[in-house]
C-alpha atoms as a PDB file:
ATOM      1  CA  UNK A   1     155.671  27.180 199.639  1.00  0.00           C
ATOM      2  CA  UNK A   2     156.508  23.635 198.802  1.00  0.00           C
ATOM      3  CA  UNK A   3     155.263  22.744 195.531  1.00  0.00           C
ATOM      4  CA  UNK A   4     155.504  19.119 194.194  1.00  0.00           C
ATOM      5  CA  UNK A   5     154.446  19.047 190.294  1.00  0.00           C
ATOM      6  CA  UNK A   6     152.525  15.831 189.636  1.00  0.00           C
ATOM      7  CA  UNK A   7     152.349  14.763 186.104  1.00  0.00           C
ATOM      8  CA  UNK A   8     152.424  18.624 185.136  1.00  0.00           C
ATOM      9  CA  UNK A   9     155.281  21.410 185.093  1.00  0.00           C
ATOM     10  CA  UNK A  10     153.572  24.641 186.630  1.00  0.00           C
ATOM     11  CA  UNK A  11     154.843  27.768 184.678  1.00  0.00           C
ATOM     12  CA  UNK A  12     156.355  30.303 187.383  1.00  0.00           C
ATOM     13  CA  UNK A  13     153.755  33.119 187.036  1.00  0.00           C
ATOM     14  CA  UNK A  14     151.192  30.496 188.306  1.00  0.00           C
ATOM     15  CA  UNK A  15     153.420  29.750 191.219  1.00  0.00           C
ATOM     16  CA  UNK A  16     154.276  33.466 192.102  1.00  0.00           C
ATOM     17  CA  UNK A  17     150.409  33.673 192.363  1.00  0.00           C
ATOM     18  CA  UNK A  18     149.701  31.113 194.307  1.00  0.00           C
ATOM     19  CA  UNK A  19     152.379  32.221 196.968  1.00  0.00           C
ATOM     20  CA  UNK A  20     150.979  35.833 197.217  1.00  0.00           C
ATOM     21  CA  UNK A  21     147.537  33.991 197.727  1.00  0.00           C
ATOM     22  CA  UNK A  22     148.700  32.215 200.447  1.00  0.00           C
ATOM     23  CA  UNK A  23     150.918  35.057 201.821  1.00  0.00           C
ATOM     24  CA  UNK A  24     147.409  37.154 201.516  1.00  0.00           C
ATOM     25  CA  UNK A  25     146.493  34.678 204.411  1.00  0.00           C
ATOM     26  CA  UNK A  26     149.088  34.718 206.122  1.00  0.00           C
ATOM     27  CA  UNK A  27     150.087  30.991 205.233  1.00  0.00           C
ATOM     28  CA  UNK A  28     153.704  31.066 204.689  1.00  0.00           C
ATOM     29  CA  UNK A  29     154.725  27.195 204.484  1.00  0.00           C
ATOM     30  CA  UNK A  30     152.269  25.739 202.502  1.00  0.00           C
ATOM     31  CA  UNK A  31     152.217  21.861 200.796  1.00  0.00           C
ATOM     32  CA  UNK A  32     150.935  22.339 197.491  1.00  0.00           C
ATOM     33  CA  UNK A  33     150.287  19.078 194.661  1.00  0.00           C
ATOM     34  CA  UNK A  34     149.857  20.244 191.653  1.00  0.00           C
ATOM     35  CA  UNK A  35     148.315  17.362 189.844  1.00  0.00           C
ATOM     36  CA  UNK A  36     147.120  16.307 186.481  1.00  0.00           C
ATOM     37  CA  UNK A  37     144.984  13.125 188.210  1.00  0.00           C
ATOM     38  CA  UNK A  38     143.132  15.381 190.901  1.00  0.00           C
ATOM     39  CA  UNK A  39     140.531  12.767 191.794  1.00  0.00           C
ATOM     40  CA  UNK A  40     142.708  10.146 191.669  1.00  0.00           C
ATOM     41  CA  UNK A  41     145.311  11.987 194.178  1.00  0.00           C
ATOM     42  CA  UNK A  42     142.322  13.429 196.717  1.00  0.00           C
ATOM     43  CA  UNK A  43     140.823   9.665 196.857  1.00  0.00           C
ATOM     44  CA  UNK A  44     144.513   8.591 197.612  1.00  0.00           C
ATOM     45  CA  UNK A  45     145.051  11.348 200.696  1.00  0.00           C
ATOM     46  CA  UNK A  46     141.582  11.340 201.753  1.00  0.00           C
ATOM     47  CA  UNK A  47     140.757   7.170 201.317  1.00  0.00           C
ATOM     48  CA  UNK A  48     137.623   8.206 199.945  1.00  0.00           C
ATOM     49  CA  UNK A  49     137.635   6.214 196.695  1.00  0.00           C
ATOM     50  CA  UNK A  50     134.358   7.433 195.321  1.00  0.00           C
ATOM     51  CA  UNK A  51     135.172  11.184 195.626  1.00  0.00           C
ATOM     52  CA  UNK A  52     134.659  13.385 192.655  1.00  0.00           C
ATOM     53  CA  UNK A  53     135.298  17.030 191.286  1.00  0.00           C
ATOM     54  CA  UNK A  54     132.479  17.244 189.642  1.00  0.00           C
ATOM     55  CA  UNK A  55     130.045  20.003 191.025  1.00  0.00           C
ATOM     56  CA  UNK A  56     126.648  20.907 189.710  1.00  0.00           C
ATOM     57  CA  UNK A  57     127.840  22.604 186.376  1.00  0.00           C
ATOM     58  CA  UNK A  58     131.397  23.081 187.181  1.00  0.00           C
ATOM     59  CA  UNK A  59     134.195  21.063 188.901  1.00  0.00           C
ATOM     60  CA  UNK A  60     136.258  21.421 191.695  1.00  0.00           C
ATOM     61  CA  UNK A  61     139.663  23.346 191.045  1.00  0.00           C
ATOM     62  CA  UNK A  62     141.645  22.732 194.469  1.00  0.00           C
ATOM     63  CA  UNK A  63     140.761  20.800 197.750  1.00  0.00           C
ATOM     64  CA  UNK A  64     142.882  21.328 201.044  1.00  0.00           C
ATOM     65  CA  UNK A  65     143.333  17.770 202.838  1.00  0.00           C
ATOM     66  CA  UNK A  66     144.401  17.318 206.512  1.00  0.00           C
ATOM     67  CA  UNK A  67     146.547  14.655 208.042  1.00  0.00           C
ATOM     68  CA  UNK A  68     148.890  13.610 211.122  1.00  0.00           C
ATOM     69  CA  UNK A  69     151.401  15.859 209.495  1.00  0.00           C
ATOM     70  CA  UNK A  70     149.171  18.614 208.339  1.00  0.00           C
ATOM     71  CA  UNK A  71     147.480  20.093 205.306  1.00  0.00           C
ATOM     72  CA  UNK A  72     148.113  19.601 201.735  1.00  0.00           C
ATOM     73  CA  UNK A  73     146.721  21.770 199.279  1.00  0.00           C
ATOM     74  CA  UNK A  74     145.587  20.022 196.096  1.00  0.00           C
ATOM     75  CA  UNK A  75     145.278  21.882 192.593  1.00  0.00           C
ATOM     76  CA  UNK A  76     143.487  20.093 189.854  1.00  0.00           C
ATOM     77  CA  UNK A  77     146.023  21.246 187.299  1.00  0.00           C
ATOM     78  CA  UNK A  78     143.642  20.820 184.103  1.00  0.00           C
ATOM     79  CA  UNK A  79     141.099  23.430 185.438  1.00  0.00           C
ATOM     80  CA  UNK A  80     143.907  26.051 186.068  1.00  0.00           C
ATOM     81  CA  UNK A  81     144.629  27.123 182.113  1.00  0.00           C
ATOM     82  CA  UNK A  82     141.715  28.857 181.784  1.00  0.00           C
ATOM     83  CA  UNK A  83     142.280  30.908 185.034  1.00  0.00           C
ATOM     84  CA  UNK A  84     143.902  34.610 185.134  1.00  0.00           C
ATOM     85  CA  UNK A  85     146.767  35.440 187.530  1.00  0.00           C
ATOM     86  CA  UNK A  86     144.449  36.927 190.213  1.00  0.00           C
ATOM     87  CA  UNK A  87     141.996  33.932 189.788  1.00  0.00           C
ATOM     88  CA  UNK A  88     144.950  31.532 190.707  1.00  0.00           C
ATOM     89  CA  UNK A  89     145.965  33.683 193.572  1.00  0.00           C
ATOM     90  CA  UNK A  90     142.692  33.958 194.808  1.00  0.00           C
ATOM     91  CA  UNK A  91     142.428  29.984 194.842  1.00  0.00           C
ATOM     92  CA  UNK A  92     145.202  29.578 196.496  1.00  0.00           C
ATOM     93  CA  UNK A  93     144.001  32.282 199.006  1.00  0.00           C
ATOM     94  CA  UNK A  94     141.022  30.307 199.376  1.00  0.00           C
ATOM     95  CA  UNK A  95     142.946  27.073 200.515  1.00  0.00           C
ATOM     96  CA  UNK A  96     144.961  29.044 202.626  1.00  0.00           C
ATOM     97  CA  UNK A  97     141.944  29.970 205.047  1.00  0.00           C
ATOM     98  CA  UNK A  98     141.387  25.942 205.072  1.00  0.00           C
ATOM     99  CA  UNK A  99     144.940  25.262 205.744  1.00  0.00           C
ATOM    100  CA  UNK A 100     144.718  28.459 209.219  1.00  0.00           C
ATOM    101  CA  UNK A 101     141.217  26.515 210.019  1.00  0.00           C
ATOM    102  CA  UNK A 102     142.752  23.192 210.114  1.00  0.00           C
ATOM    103  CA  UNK A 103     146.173  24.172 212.265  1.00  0.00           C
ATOM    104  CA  UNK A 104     143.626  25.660 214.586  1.00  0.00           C
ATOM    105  CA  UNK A 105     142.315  22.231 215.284  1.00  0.00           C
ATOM    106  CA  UNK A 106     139.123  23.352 216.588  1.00  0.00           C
ATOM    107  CA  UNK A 107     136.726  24.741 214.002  1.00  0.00           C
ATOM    108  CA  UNK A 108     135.906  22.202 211.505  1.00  0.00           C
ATOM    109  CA  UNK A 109     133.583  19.175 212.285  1.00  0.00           C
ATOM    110  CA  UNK A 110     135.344  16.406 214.273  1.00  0.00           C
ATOM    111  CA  UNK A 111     135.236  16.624 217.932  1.00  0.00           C
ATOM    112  CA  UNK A 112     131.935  18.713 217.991  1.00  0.00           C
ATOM    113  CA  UNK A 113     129.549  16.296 218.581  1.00  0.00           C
ATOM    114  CA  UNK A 114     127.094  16.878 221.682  1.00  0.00           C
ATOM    115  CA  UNK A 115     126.389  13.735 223.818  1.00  0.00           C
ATOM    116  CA  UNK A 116     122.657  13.844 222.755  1.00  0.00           C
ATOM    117  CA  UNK A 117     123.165  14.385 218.889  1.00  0.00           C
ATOM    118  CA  UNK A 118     121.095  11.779 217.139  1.00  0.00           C
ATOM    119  CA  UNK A 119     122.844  10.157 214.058  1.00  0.00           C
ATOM    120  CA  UNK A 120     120.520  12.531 211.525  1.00  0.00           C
ATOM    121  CA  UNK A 121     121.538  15.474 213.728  1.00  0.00           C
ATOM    122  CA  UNK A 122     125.112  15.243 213.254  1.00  0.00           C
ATOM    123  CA  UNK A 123     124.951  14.703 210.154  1.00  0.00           C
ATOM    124  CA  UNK A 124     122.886  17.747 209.664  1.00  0.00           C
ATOM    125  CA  UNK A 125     125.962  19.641 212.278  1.00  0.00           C
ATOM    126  CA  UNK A 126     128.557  18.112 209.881  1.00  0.00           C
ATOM    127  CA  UNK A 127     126.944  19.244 206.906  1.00  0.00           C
ATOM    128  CA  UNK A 128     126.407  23.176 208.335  1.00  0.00           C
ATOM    129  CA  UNK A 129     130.117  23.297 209.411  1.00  0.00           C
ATOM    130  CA  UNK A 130     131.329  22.394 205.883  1.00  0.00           C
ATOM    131  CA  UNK A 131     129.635  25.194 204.522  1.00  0.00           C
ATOM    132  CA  UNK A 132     130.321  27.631 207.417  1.00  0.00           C
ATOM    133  CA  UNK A 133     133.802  26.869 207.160  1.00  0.00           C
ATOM    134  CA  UNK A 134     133.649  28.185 203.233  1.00  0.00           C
ATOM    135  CA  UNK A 135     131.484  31.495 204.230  1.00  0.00           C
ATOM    136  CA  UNK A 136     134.171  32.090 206.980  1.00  0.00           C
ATOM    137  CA  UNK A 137     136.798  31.962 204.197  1.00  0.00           C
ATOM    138  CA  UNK A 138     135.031  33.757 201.321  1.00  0.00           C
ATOM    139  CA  UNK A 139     133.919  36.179 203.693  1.00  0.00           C
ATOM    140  CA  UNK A 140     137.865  36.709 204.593  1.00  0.00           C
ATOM    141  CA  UNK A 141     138.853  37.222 201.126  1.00  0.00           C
ATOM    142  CA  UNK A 142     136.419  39.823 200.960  1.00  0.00           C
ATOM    143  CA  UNK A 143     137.410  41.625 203.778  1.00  0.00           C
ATOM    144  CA  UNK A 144     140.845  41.142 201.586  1.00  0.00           C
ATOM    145  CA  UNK A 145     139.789  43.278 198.752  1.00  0.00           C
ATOM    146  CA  UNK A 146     139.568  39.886 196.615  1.00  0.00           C
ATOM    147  CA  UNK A 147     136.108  39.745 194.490  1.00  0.00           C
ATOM    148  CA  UNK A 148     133.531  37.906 194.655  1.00  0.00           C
ATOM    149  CA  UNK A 149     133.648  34.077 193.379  1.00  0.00           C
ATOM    150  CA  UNK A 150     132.505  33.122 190.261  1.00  0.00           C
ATOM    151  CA  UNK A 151     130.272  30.706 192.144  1.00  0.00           C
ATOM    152  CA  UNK A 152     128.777  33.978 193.718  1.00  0.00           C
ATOM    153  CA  UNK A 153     127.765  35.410 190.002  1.00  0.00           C
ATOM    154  CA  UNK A 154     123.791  35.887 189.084  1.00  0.00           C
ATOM    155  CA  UNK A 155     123.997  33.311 186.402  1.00  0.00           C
ATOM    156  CA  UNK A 156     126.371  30.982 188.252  1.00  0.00           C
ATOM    157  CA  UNK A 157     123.895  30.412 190.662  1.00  0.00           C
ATOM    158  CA  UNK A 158     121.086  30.254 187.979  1.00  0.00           C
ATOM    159  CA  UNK A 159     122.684  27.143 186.521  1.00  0.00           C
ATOM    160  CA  UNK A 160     123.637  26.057 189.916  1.00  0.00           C
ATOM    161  CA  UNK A 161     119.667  26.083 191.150  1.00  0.00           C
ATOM    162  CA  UNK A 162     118.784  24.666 188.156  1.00  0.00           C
ATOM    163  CA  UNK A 163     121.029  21.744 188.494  1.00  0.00           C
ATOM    164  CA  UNK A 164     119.858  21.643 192.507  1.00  0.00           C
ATOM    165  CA  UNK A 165     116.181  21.217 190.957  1.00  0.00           C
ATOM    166  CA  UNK A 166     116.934  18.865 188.758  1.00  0.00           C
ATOM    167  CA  UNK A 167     119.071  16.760 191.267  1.00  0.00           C
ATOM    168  CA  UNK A 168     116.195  16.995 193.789  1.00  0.00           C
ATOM    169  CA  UNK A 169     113.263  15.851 190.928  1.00  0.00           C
ATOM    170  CA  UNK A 170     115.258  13.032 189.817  1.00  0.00           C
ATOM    171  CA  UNK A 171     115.509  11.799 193.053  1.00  0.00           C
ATOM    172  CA  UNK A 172     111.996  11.464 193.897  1.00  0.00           C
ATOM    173  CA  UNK A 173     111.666   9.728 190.141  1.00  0.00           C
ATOM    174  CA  UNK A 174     114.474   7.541 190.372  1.00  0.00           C
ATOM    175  CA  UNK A 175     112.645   4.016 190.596  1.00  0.00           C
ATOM    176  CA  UNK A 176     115.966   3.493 192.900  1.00  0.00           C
ATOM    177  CA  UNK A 177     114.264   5.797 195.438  1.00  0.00           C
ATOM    178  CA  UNK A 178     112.091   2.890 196.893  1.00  0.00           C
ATOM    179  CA  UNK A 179     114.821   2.815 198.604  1.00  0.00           C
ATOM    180  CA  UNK A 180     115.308   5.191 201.365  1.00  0.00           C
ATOM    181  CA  UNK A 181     118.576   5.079 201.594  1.00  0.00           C
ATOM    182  CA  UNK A 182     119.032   5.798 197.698  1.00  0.00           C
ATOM    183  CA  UNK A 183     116.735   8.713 198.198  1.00  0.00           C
ATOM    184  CA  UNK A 184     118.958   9.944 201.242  1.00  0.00           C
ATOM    185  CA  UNK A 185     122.304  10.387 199.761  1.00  0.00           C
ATOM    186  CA  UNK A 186     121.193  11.589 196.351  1.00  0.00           C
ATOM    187  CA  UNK A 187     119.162  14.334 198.686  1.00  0.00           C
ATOM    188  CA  UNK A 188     122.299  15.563 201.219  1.00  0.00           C
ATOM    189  CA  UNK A 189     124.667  14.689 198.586  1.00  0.00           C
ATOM    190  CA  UNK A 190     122.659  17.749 196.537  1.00  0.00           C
ATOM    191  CA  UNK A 191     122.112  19.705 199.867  1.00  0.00           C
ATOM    192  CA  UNK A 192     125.824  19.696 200.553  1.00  0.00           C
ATOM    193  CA  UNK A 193     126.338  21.446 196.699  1.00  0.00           C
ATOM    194  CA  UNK A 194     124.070  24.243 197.190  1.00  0.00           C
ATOM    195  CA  UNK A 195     124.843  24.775 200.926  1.00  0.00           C
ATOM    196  CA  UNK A 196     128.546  25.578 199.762  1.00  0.00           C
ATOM    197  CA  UNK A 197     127.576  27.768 196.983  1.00  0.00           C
ATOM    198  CA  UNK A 198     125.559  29.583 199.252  1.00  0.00           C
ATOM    199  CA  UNK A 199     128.585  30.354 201.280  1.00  0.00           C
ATOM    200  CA  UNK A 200     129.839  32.373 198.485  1.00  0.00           C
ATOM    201  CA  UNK A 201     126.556  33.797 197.968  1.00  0.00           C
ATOM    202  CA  UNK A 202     126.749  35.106 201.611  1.00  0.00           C
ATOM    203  CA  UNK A 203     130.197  36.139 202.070  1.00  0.00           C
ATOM    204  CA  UNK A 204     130.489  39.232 200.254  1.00  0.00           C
ATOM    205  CA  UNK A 205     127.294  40.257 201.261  1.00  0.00           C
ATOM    206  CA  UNK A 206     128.249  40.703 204.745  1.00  0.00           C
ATOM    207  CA  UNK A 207     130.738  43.385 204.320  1.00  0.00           C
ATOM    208  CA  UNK A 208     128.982  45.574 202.295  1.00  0.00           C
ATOM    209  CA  UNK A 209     129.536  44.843 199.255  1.00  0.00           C
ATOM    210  CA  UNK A 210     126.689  45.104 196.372  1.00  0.00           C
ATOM    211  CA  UNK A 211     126.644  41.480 195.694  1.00  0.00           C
ATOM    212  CA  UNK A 212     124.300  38.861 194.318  1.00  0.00           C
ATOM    213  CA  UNK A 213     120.549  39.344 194.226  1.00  0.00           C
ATOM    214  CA  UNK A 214     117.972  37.060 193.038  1.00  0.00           C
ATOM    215  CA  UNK A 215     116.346  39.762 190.633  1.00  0.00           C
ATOM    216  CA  UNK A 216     119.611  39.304 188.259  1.00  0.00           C
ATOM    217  CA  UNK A 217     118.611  35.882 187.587  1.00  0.00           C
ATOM    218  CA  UNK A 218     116.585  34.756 184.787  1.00  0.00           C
ATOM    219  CA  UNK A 219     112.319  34.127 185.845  1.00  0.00           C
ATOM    220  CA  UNK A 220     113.097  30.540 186.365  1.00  0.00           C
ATOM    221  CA  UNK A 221     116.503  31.156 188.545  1.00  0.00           C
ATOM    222  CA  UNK A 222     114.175  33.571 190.333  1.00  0.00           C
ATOM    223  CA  UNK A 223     111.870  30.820 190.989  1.00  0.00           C
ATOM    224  CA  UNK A 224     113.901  28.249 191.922  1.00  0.00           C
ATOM    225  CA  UNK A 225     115.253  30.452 194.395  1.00  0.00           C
ATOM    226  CA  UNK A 226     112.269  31.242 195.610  1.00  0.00           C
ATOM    227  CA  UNK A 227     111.275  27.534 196.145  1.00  0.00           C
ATOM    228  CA  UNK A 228     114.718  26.561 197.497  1.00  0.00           C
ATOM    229  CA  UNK A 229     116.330  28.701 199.433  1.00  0.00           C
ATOM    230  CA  UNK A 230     114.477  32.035 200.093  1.00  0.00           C
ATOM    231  CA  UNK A 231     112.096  30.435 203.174  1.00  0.00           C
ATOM    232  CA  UNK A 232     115.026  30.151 205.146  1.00  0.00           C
ATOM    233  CA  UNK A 233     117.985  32.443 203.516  1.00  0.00           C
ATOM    234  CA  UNK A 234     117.420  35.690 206.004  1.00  0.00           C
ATOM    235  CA  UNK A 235     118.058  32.743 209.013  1.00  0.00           C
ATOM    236  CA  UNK A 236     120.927  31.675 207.416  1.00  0.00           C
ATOM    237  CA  UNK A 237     122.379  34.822 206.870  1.00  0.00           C
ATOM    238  CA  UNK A 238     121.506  36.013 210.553  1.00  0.00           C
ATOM    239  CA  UNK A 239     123.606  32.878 212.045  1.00  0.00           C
ATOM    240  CA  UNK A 240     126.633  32.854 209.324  1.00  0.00           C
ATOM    241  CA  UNK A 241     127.205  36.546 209.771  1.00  0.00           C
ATOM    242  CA  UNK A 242     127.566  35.321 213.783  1.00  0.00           C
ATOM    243  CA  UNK A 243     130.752  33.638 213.091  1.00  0.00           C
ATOM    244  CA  UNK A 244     133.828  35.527 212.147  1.00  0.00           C
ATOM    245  CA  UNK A 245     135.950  34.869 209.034  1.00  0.00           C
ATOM    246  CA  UNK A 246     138.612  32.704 208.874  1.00  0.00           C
ATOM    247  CA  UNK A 247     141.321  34.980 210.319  1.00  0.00           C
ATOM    248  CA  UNK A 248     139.564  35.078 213.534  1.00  0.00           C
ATOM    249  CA  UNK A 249     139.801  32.009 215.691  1.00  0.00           C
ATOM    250  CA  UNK A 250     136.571  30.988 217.535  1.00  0.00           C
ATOM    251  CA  UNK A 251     136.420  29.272 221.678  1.00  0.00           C
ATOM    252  CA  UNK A 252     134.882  25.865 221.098  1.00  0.00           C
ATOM    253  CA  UNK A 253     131.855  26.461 222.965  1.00  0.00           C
ATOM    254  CA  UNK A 254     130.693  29.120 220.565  1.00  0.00           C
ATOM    255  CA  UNK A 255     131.728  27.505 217.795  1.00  0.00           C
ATOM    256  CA  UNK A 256     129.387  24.659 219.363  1.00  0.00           C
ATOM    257  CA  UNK A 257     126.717  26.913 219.927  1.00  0.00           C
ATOM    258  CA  UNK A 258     126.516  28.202 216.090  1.00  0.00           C
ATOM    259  CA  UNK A 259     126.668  24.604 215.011  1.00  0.00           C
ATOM    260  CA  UNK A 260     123.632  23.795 217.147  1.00  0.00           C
ATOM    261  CA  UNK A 261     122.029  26.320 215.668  1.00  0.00           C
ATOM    262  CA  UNK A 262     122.876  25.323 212.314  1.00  0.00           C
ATOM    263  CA  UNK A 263     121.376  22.195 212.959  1.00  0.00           C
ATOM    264  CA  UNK A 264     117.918  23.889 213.353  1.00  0.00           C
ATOM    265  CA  UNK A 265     118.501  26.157 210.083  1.00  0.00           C
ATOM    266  CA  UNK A 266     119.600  22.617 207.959  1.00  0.00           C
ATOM    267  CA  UNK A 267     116.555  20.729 209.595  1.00  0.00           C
ATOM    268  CA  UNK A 268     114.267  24.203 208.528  1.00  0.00           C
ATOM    269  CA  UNK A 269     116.285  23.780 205.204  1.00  0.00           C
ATOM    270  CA  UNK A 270     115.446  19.985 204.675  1.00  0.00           C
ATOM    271  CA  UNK A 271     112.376  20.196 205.182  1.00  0.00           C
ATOM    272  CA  UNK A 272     111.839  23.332 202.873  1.00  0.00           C
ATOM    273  CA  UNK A 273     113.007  21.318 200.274  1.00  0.00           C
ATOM    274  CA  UNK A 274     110.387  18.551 201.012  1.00  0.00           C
ATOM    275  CA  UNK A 275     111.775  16.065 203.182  1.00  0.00           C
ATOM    276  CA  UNK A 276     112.539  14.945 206.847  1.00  0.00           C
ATOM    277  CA  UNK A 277     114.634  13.262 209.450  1.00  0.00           C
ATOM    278  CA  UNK A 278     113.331  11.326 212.652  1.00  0.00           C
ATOM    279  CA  UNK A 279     114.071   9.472 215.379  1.00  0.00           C
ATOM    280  CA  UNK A 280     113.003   5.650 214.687  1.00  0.00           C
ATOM    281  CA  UNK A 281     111.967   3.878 217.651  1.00  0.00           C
ATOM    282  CA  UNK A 282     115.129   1.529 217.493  1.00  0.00           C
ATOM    283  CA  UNK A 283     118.006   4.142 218.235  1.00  0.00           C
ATOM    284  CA  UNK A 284     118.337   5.010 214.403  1.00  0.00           C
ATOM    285  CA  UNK A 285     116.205   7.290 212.093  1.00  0.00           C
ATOM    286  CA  UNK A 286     113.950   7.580 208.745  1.00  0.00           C
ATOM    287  CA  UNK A 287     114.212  10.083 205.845  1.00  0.00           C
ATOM    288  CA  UNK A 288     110.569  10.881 204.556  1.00  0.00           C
ATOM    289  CA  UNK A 289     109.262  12.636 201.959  1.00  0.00           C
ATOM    290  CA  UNK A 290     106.855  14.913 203.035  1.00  0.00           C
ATOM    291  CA  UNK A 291     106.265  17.155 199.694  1.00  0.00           C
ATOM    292  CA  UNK A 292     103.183  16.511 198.126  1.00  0.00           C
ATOM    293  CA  UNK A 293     102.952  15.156 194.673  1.00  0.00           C
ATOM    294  CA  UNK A 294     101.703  18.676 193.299  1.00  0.00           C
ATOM    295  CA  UNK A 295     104.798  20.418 194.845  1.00  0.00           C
ATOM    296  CA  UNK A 296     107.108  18.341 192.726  1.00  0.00           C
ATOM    297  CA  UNK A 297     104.791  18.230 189.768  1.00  0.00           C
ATOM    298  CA  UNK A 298     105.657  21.493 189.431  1.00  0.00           C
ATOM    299  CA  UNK A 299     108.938  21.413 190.070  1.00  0.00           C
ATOM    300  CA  UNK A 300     109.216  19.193 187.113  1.00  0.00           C
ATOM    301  CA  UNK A 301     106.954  21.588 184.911  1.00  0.00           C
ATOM    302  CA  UNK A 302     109.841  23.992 185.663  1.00  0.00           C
ATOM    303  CA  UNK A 303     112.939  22.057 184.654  1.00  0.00           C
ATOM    304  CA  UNK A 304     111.490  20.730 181.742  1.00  0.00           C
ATOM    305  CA  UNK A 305     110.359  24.559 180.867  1.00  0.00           C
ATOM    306  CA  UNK A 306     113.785  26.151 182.256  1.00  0.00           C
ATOM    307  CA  UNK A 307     115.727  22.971 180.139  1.00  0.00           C
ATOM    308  CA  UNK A 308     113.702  23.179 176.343  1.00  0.00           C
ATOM    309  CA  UNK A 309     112.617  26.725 176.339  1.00  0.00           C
END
């Protein structure tokens, strides 16, 4: 493992772990930055200047970035203290199932799109891949004896619906939202959150292990849930438990095939949540509400219940 130290000196015993984490995943020769200005690094590898860690409630500990040369694991350095030993291995195991992915060259996004793919559709295919991708990874490190994520917990995904809710209300309120494009990105920016966390969700769940349910949540998590993601969680299940974790490579056809049908599940998902993409007459497409007024009424009955009670 090559480890630069970027405004921070990484005590040993975090470096030991994040080697057997990597060597759990068979990653032997791994670039790691350990970095005290995450965001500021990521938006300097990935040129996306507006990136940011944060994540619902939480914030983003460690983000594998390829280039012409290869990956390059990122740690954000200040959310490590509070980690054990086995947490930081298990991160590190984590980035090492991106780092197989990308040398495989095959399995993330780029390169998949199908001639006829409208612009909302691969967006929708891009969007399913990320999140595949992080099932086919948890779901390794499960198979690995490692437990589940903290992202997988009852009441991490409690706070993690409520934030989804009240990302989802807010957008529909914001004034900004005359604007369909406003209203777009605030919606898949929020739809690419909880896809991920459902990844972790999922993964541990489909080796056999007891897992999350939705009955350990608190009434409003339950609700939420209910709202959100139950119409279409058995689909998603079905079609994530198709693709094999990260260890095992995939042929690019089926790897095509389960995106196409992840484009289905994300339109069923979108449209669950209360909106819609479509083909505009001129090439391009719309993003609609379709929700009626009383279904978000009462989503904002429940935040504002879930938020002072």
């Amino acid at each position: 493992m090559e480890l630069i130290e970027d405004g921070c000196t990484v005590p040993t015993s975090w470096a030991d772990a994040m080697l057997q984490g990597f060597r759990s995943m068979q990653v032997e020769n791994a670039r790691v930055v350990a970095t005290t200005n995450f965001v500021t690094k990521v938006a300097e590898l990935t040129g996306n200047a507006s990136y940011t860690a944060t994540r619902g409630s939480g914030a983003v500990a460690a983000k594998t970035i390829t280039g012409p040369d290869g990956s390059v694991v990122v740690m954000n350095y200040d959310e490590l203290p509070p980690l054990s030993l086995l947490d930081i291995q298990r991160l590190a195991a984590h980035e090492g199932g991106h780092v197989v992915i990308d040398a495989r060259g095959n399995e993330e996004t780029s390169g998949n799109r199908d001639p006829e793919d409208s612009d909302w559709q691969w967006l929708l295919k891009a969007l399913s891949a990320q999140a595949i991708v992080e099932f086919r990874i948890e779901r390794r490190l499960a198979e690995l004896g490692y437990g589940a994520s903290e992202w997988a917990s009852a009441a991490s995904v409690d706070q993690g619906l409520l934030v989804v809710n009240a990302e989802i209300v807010g957008a529909v309120c914001d004034p900004a939202s005359d604007d369909p494009r406003h209203l777009h990105d605030a919606v898949v920016t929020t739809l690419n959150h909880v896809t991920k966390m459902l990844a972790y969700v999922a993964a541990p769940l489909t080796t056999g292990e007891a897992g999350f349910a939705p009955s350990q949540m608190s009434d409003f998590g339950q609700k939420n849930w209910a709202d959100y993601i139950a119409p279409t969680w058995p689909e998603r299940i079905s079609l994530w438990k198709s693709a094999p974790s990260a260890s095992e490579p995939i042929a690019v056809e089926a790897w095509r095939a389960i995106l196409r049908q992840g484009v289905e599940l994300e339109r069923q998902f979108v449209l669950n949540v209360g909106f819609a993409f479509e083909d505009a007459p001129d090439g391009g497409y719309g993003f609609y509400r379709k929700a009626s007024d009383a279904v978000f009424n009462a989503r904002l009955r429940r935040l504002r219940s879930q938020v002072y009670e």
